[in-house]
PDB file of N, CA and C in Angstrom:
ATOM      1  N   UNK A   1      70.526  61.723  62.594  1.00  0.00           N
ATOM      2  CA  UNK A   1      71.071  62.753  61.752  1.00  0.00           C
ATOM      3  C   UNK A   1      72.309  63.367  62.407  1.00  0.00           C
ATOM      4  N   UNK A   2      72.432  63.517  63.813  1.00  0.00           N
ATOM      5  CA  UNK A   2      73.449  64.092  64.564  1.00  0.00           C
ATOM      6  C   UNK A   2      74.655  63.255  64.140  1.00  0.00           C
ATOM      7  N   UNK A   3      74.334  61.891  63.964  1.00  0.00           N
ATOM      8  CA  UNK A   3      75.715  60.957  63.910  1.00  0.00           C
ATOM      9  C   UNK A   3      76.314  61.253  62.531  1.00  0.00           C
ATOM     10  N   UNK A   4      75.480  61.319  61.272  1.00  0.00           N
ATOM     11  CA  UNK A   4      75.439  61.356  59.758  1.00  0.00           C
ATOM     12  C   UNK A   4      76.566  63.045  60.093  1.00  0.00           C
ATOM     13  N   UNK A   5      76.177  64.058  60.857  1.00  0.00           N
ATOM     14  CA  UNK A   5      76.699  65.283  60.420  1.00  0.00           C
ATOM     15  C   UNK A   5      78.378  64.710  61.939  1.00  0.00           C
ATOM     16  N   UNK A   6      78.705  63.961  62.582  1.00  0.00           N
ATOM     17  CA  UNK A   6      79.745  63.808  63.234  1.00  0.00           C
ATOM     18  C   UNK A   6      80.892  63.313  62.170  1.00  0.00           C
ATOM     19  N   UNK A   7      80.114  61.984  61.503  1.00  0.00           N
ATOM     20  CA  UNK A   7      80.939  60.948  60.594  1.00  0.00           C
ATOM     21  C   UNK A   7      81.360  62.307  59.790  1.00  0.00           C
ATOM     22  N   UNK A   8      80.348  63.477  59.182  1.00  0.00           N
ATOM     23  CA  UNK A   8      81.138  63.533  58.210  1.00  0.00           C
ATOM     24  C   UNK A   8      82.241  64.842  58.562  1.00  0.00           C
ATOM     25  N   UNK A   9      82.669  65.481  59.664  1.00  0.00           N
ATOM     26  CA  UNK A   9      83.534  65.764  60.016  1.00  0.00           C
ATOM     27  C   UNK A   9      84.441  65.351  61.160  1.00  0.00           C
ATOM     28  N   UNK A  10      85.507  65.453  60.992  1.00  0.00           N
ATOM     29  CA  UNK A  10      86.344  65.288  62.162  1.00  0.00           C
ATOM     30  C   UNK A  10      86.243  65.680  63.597  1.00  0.00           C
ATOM     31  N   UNK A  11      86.969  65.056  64.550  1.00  0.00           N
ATOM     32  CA  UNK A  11      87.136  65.397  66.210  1.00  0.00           C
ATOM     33  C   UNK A  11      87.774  67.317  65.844  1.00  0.00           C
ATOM     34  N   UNK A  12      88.512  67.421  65.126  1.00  0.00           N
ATOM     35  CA  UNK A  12      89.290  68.753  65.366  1.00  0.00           C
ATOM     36  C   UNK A  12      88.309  69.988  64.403  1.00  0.00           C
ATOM     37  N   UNK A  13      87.040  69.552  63.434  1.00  0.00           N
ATOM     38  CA  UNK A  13      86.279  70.496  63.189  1.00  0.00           C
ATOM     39  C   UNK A  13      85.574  70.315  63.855  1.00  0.00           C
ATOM     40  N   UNK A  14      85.168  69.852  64.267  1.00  0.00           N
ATOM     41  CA  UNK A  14      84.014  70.216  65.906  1.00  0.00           C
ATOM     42  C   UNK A  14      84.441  70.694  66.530  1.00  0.00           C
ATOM     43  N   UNK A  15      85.668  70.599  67.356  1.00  0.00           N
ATOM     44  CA  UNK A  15      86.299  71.124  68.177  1.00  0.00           C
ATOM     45  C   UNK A  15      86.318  72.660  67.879  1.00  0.00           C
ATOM     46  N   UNK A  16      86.986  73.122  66.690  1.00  0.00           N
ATOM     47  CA  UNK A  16      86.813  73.884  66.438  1.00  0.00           C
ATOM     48  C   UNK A  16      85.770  74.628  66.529  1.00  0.00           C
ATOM     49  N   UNK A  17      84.455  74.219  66.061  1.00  0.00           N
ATOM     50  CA  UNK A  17      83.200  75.105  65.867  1.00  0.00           C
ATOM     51  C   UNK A  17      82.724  74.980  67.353  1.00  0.00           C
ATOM     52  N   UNK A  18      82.676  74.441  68.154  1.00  0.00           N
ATOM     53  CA  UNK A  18      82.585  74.683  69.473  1.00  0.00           C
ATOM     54  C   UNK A  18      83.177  75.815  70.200  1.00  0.00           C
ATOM     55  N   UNK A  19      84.564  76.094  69.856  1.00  0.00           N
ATOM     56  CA  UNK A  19      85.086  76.948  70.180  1.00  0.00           C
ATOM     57  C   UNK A  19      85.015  78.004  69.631  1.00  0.00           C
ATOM     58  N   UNK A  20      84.369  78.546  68.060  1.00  0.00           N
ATOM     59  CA  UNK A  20      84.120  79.515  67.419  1.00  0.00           C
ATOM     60  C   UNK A  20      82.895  80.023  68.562  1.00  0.00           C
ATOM     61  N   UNK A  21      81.681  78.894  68.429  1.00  0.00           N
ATOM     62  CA  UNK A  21      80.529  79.295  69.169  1.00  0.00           C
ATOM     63  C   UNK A  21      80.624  79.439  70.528  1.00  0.00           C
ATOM     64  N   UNK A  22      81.735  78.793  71.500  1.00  0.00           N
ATOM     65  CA  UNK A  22      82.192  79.835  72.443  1.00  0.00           C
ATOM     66  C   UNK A  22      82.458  81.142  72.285  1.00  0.00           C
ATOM     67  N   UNK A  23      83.192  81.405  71.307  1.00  0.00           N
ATOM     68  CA  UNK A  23      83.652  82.847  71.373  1.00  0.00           C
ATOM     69  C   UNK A  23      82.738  84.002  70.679  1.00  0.00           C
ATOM     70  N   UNK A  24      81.701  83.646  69.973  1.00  0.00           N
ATOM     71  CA  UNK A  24      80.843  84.812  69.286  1.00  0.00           C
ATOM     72  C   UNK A  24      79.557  84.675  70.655  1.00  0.00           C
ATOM     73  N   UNK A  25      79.267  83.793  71.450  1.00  0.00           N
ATOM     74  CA  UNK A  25      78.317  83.673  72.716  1.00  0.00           C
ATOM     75  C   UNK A  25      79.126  84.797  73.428  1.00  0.00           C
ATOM     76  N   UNK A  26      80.478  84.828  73.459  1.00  0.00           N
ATOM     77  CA  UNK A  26      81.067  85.386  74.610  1.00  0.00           C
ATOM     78  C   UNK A  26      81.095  87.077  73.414  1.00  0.00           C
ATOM     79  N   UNK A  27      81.011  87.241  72.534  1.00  0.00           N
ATOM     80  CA  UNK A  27      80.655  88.597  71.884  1.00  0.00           C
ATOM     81  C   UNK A  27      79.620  89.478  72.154  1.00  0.00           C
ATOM     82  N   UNK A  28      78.981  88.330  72.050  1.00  0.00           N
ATOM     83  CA  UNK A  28      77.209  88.549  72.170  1.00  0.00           C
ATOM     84  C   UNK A  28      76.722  89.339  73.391  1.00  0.00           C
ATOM     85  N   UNK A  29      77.235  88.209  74.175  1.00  0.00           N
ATOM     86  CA  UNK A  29      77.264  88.861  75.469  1.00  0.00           C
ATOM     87  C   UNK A  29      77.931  89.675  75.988  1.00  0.00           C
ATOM     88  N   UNK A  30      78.854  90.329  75.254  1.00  0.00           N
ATOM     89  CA  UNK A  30      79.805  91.541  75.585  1.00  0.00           C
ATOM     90  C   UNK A  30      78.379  92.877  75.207  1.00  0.00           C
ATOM     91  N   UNK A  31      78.279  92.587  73.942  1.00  0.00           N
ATOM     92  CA  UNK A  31      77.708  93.771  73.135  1.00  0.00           C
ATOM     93  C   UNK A  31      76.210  94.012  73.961  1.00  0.00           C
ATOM     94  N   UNK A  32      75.482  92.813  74.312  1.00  0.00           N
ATOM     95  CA  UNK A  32      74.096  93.053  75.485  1.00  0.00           C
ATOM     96  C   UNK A  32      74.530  94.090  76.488  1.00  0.00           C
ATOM     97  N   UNK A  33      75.945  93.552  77.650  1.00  0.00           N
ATOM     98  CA  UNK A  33      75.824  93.866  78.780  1.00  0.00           C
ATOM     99  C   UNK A  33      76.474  95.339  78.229  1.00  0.00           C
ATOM    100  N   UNK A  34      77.767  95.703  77.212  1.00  0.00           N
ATOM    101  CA  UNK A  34      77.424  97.082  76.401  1.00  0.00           C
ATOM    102  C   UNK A  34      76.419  98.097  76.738  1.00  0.00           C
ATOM    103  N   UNK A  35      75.379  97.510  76.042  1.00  0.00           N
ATOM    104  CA  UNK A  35      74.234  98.508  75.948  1.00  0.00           C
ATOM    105  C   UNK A  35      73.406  98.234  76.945  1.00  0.00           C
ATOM    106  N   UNK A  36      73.098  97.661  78.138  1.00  0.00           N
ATOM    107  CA  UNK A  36      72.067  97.676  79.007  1.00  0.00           C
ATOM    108  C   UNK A  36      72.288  98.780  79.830  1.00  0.00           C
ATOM    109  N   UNK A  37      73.577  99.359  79.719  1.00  0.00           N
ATOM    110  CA  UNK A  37      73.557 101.018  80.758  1.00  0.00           C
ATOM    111  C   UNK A  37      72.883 102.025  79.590  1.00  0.00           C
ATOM    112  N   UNK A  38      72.700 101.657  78.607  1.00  0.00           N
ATOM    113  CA  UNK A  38      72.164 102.965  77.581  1.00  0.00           C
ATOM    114  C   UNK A  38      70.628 102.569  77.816  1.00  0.00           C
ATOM    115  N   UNK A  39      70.110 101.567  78.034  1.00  0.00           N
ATOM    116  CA  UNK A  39      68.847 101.170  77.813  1.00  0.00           C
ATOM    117  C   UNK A  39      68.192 101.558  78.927  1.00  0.00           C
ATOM    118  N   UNK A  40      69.345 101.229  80.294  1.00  0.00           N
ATOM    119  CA  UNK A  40      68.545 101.582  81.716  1.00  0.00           C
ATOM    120  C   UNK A  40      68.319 103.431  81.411  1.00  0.00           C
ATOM    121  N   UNK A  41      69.507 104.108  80.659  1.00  0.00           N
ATOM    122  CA  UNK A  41      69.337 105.645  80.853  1.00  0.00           C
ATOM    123  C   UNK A  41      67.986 105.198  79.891  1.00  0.00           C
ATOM    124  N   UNK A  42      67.755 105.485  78.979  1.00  0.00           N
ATOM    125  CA  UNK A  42      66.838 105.658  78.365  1.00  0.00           C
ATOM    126  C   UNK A  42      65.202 105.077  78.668  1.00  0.00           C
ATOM    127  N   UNK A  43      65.315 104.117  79.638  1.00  0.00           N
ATOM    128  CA  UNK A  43      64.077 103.628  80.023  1.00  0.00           C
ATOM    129  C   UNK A  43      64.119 104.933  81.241  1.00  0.00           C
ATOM    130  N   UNK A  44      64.631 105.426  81.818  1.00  0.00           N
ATOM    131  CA  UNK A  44      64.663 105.790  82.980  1.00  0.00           C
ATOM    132  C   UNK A  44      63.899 107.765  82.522  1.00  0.00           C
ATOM    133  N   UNK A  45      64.921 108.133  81.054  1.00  0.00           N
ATOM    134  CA  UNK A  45      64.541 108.871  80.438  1.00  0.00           C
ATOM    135  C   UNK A  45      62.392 108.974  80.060  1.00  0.00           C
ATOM    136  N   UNK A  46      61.847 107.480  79.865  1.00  0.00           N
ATOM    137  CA  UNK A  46      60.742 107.740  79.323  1.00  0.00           C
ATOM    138  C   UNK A  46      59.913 107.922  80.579  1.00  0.00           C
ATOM    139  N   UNK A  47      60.329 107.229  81.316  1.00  0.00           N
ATOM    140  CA  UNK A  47      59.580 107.205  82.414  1.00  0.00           C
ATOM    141  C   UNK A  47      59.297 108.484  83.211  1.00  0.00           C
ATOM    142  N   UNK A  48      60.403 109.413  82.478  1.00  0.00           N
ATOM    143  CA  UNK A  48      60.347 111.050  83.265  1.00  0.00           C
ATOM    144  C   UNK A  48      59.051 111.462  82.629  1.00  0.00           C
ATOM    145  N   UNK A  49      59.417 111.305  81.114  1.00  0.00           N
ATOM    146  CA  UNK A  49      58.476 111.747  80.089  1.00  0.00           C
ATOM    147  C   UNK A  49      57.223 111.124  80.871  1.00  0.00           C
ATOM    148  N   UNK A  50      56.850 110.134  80.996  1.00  0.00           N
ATOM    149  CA  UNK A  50      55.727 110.020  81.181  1.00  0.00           C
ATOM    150  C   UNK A  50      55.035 110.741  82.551  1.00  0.00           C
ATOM    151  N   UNK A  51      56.034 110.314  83.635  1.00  0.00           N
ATOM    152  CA  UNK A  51      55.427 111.343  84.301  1.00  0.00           C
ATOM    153  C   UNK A  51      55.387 112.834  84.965  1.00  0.00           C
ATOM    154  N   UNK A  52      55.827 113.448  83.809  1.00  0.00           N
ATOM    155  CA  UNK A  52      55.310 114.715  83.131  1.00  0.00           C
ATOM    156  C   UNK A  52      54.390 114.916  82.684  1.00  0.00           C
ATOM    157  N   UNK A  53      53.922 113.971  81.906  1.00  0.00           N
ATOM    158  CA  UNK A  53      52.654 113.789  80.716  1.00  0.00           C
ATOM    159  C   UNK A  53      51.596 113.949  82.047  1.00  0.00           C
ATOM    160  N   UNK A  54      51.708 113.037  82.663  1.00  0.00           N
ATOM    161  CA  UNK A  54      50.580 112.652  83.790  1.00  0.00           C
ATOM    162  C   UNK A  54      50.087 113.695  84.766  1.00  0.00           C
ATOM    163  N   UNK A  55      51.580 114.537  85.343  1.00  0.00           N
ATOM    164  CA  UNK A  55      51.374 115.455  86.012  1.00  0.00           C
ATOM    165  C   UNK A  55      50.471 116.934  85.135  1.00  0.00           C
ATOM    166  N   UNK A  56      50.744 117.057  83.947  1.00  0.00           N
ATOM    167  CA  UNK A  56      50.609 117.948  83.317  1.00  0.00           C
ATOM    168  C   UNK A  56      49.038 118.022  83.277  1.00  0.00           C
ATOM    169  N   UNK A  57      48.476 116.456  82.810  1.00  0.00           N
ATOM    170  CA  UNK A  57      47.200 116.404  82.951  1.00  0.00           C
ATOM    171  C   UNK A  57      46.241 116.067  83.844  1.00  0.00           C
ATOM    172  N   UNK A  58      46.849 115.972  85.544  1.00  0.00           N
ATOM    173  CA  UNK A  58      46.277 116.264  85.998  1.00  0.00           C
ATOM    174  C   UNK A  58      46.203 117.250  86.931  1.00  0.00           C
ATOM    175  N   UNK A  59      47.093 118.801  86.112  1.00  0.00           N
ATOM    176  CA  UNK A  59      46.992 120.067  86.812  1.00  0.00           C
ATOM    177  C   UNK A  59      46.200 120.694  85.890  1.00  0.00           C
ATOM    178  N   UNK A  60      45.729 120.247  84.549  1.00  0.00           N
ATOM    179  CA  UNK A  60      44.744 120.428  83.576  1.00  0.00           C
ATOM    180  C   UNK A  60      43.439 120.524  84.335  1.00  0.00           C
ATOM    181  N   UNK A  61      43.631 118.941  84.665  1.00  0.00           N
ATOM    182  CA  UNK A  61      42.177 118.846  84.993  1.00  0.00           C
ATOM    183  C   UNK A  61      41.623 118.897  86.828  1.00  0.00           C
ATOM    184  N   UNK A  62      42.641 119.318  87.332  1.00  0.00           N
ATOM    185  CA  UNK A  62      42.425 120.704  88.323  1.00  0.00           C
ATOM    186  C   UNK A  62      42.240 121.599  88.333  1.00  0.00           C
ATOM    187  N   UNK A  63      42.621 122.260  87.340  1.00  0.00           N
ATOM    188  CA  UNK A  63      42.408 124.002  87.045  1.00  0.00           C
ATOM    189  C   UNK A  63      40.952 123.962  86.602  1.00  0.00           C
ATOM    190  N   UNK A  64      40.337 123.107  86.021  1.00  0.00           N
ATOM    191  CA  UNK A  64      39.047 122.780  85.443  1.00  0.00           C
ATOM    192  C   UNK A  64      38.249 122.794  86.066  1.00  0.00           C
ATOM    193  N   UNK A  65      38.574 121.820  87.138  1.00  0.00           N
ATOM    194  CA  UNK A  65      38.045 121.343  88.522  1.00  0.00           C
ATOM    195  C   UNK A  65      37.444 122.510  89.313  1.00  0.00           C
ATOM    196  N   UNK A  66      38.750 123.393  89.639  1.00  0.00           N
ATOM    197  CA  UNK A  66      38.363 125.001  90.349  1.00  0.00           C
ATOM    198  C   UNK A  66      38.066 125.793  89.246  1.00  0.00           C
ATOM    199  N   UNK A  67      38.215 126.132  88.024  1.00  0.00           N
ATOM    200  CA  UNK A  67      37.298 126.841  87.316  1.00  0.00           C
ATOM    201  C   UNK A  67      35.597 126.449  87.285  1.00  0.00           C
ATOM    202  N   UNK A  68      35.159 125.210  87.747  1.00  0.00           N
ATOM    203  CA  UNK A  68      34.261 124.841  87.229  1.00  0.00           C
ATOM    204  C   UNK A  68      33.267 125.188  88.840  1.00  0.00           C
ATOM    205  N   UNK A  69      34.165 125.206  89.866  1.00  0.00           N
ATOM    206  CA  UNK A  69      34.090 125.117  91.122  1.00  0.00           C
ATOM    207  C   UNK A  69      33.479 126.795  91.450  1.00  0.00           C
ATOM    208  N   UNK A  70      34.251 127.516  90.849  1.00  0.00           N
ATOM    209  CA  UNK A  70      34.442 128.987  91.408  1.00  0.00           C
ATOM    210  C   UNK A  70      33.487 129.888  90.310  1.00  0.00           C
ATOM    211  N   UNK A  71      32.523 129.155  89.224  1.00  0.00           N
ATOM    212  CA  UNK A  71      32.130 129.817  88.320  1.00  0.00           C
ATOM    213  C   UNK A  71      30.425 130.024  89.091  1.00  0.00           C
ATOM    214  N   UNK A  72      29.841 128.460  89.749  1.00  0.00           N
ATOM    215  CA  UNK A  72      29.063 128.639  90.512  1.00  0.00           C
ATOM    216  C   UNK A  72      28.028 127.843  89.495  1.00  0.00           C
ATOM    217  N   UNK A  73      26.350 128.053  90.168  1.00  0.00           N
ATOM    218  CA  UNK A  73      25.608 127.536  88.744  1.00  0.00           C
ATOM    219  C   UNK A  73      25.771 128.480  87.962  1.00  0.00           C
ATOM    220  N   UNK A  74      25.309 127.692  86.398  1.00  0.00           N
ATOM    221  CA  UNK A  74      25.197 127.883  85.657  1.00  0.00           C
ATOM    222  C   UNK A  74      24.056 128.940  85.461  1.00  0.00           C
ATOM    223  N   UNK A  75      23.905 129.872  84.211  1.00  0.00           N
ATOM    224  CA  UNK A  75      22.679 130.572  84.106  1.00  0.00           C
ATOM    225  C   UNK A  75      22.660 130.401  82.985  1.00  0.00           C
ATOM    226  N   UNK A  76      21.081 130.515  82.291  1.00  0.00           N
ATOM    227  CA  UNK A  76      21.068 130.934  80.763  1.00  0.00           C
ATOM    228  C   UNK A  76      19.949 129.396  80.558  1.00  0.00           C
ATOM    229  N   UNK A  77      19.841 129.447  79.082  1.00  0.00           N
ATOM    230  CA  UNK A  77      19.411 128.505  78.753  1.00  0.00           C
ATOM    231  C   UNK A  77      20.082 127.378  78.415  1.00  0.00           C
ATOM    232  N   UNK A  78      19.545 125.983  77.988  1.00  0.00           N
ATOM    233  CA  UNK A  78      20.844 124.737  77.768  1.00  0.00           C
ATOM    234  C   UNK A  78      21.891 124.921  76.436  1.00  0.00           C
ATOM    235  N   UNK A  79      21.302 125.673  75.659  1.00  0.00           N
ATOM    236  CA  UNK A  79      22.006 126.093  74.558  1.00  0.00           C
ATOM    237  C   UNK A  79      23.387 126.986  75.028  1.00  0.00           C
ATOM    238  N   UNK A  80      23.002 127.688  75.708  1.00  0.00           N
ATOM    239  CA  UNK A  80      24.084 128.941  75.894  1.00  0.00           C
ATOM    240  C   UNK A  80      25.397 128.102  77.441  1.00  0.00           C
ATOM    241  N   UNK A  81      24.697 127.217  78.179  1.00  0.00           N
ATOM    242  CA  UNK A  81      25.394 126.852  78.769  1.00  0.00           C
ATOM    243  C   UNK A  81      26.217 126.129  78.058  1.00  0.00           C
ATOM    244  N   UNK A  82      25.524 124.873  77.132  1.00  0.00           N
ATOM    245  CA  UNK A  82      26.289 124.395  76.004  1.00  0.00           C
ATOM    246  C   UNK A  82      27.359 125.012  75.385  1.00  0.00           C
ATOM    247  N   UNK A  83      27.246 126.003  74.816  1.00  0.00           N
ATOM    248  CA  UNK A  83      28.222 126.791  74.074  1.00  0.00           C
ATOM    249  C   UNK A  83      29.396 127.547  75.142  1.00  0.00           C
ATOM    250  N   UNK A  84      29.043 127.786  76.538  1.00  0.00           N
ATOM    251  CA  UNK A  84      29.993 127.688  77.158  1.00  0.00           C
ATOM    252  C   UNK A  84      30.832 126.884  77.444  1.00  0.00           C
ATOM    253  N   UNK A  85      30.339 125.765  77.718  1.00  0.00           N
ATOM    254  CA  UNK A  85      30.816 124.605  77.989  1.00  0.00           C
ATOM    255  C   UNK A  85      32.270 124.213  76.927  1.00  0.00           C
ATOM    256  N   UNK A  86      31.760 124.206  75.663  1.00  0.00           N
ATOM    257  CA  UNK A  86      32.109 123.995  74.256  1.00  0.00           C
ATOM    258  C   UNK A  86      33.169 125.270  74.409  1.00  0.00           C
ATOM    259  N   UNK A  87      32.896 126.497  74.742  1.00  0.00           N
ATOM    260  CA  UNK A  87      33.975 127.232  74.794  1.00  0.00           C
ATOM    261  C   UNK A  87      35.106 126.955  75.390  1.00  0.00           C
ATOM    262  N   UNK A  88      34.998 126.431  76.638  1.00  0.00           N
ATOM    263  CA  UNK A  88      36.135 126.043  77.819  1.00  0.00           C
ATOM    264  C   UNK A  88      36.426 125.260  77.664  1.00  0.00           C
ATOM    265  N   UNK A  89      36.133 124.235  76.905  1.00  0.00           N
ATOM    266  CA  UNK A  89      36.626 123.053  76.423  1.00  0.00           C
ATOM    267  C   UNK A  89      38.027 123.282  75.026  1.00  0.00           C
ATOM    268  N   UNK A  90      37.391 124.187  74.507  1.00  0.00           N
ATOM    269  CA  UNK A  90      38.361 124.866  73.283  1.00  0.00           C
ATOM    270  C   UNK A  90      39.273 125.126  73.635  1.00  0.00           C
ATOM    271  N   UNK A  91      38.952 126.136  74.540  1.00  0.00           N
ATOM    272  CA  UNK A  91      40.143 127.378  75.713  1.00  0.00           C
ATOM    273  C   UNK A  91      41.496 125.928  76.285  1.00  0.00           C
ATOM    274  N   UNK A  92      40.757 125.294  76.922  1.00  0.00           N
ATOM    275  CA  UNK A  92      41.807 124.523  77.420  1.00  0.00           C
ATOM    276  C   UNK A  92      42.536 123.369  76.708  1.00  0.00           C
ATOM    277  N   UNK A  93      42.112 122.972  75.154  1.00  0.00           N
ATOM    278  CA  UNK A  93      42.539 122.570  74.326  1.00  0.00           C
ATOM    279  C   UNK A  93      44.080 123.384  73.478  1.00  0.00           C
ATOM    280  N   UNK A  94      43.328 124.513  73.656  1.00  0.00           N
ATOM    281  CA  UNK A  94      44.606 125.446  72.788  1.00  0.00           C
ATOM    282  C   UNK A  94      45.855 125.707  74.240  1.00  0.00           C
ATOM    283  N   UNK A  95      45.312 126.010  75.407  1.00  0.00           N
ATOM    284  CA  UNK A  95      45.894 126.084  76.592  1.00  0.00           C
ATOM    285  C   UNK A  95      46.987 124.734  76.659  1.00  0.00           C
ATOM    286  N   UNK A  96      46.749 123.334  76.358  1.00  0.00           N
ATOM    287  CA  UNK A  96      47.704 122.082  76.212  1.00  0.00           C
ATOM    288  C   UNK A  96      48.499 122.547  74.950  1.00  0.00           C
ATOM    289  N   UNK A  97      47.898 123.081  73.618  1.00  0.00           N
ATOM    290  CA  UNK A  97      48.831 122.497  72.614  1.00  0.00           C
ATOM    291  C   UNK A  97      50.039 123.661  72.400  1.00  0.00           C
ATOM    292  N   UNK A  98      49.431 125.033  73.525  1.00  0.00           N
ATOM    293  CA  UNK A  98      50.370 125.953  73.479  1.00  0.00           C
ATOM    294  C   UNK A  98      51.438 125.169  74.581  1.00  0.00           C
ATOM    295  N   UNK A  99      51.390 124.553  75.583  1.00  0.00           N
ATOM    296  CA  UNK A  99      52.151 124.362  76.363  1.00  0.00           C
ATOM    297  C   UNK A  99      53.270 123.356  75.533  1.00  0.00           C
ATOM    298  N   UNK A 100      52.770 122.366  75.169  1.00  0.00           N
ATOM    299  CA  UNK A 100      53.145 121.138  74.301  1.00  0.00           C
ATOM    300  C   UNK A 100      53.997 121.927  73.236  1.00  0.00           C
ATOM    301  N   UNK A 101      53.430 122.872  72.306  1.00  0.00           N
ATOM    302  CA  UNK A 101      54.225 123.600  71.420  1.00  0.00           C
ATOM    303  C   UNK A 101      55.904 123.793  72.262  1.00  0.00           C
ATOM    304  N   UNK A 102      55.531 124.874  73.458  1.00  0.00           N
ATOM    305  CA  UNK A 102      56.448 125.649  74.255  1.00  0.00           C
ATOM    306  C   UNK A 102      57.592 124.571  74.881  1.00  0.00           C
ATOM    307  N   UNK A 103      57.123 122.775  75.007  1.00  0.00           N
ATOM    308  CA  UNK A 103      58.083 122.136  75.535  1.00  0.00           C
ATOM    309  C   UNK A 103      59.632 121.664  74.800  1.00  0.00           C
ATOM    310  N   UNK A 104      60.408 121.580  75.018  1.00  0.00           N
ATOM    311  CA  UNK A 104      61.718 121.079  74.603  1.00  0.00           C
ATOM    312  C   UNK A 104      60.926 119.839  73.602  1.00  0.00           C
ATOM    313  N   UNK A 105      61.608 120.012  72.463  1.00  0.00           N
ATOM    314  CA  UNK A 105      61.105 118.649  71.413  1.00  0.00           C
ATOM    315  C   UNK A 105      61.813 117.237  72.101  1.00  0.00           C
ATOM    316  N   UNK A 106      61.113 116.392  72.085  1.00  0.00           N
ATOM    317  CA  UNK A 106      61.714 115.241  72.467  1.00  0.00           C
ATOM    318  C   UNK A 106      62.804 114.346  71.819  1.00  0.00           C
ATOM    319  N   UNK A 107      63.343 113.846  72.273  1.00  0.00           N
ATOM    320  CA  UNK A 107      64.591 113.389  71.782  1.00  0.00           C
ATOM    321  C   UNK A 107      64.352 111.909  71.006  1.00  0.00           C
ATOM    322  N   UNK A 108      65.017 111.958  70.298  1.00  0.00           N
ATOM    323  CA  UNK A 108      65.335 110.675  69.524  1.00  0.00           C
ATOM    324  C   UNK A 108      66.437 110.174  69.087  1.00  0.00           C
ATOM    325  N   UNK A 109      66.574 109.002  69.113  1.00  0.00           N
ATOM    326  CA  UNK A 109      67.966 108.350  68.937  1.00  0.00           C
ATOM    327  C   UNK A 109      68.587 107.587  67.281  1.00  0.00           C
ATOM    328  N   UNK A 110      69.753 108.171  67.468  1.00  0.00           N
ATOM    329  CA  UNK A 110      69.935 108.957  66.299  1.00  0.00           C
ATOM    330  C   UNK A 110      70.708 107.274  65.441  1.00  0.00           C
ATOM    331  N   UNK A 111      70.137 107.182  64.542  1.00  0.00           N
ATOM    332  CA  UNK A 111      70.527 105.504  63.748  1.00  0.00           C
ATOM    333  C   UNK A 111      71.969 105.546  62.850  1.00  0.00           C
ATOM    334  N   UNK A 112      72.437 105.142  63.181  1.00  0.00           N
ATOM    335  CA  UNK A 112      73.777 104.431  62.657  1.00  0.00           C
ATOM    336  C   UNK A 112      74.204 103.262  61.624  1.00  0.00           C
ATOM    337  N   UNK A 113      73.537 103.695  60.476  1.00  0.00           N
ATOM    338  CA  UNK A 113      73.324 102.449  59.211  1.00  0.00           C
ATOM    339  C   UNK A 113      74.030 103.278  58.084  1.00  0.00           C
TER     340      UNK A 113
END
């Protein structure tokens, strides 16, 4: 089939399309190496994010740690410890989503169509 598509053009349209597909390879590769400094900021960007995320939760679950540490045993019956339990669990639920509320909104990148 390669020979069927040579016969039916010439030495100087090949030539040609060789040299087209040189030059849109050599585009291509302009527009990659372009954007790989936006991609390194932005990978470099999530990776903060993340470890933020990480640190955040595990000064969460330190504070937990010494709340849980410094409260001592427990008293009461299993019900009422329960419902403590269930309380501090709440407490430090609203304690993340106030923080999370309070953080800078995260960024997103803005589309060009």
């Amino acid at each position: 089939m390669a020979k069927e598509i040579n016969e039916n053009f010439s030495d100087e349209d090949v030539q040609l399309s060789k040299e087209e597909l040189k030059k849109r390879r050599a585009e291509v590769t302009a527009y990659y190496k372009d954007h790989i400094k936006d991609l390194k900021v932005q990978k470099e960007y999530e990776e903060l994010l993340r470890d933020i995320e990480k640190t955040r939760a595990e000064r969460i679950q330190a504070q937990m740690y010494l709340a849980q540490a410094m409260a001592g045993p427990e008293e009461g019956s299993p019900e009422q410890i329960n419902a403590a339990r269930a309380e501090a669990v709440q407490q430090a639920a609203e304690d993340w989503n106030a923080e999370q509320a309070a953080a800078p909104p995260k960024r997103t990148l803005k589309r060009t169509e």
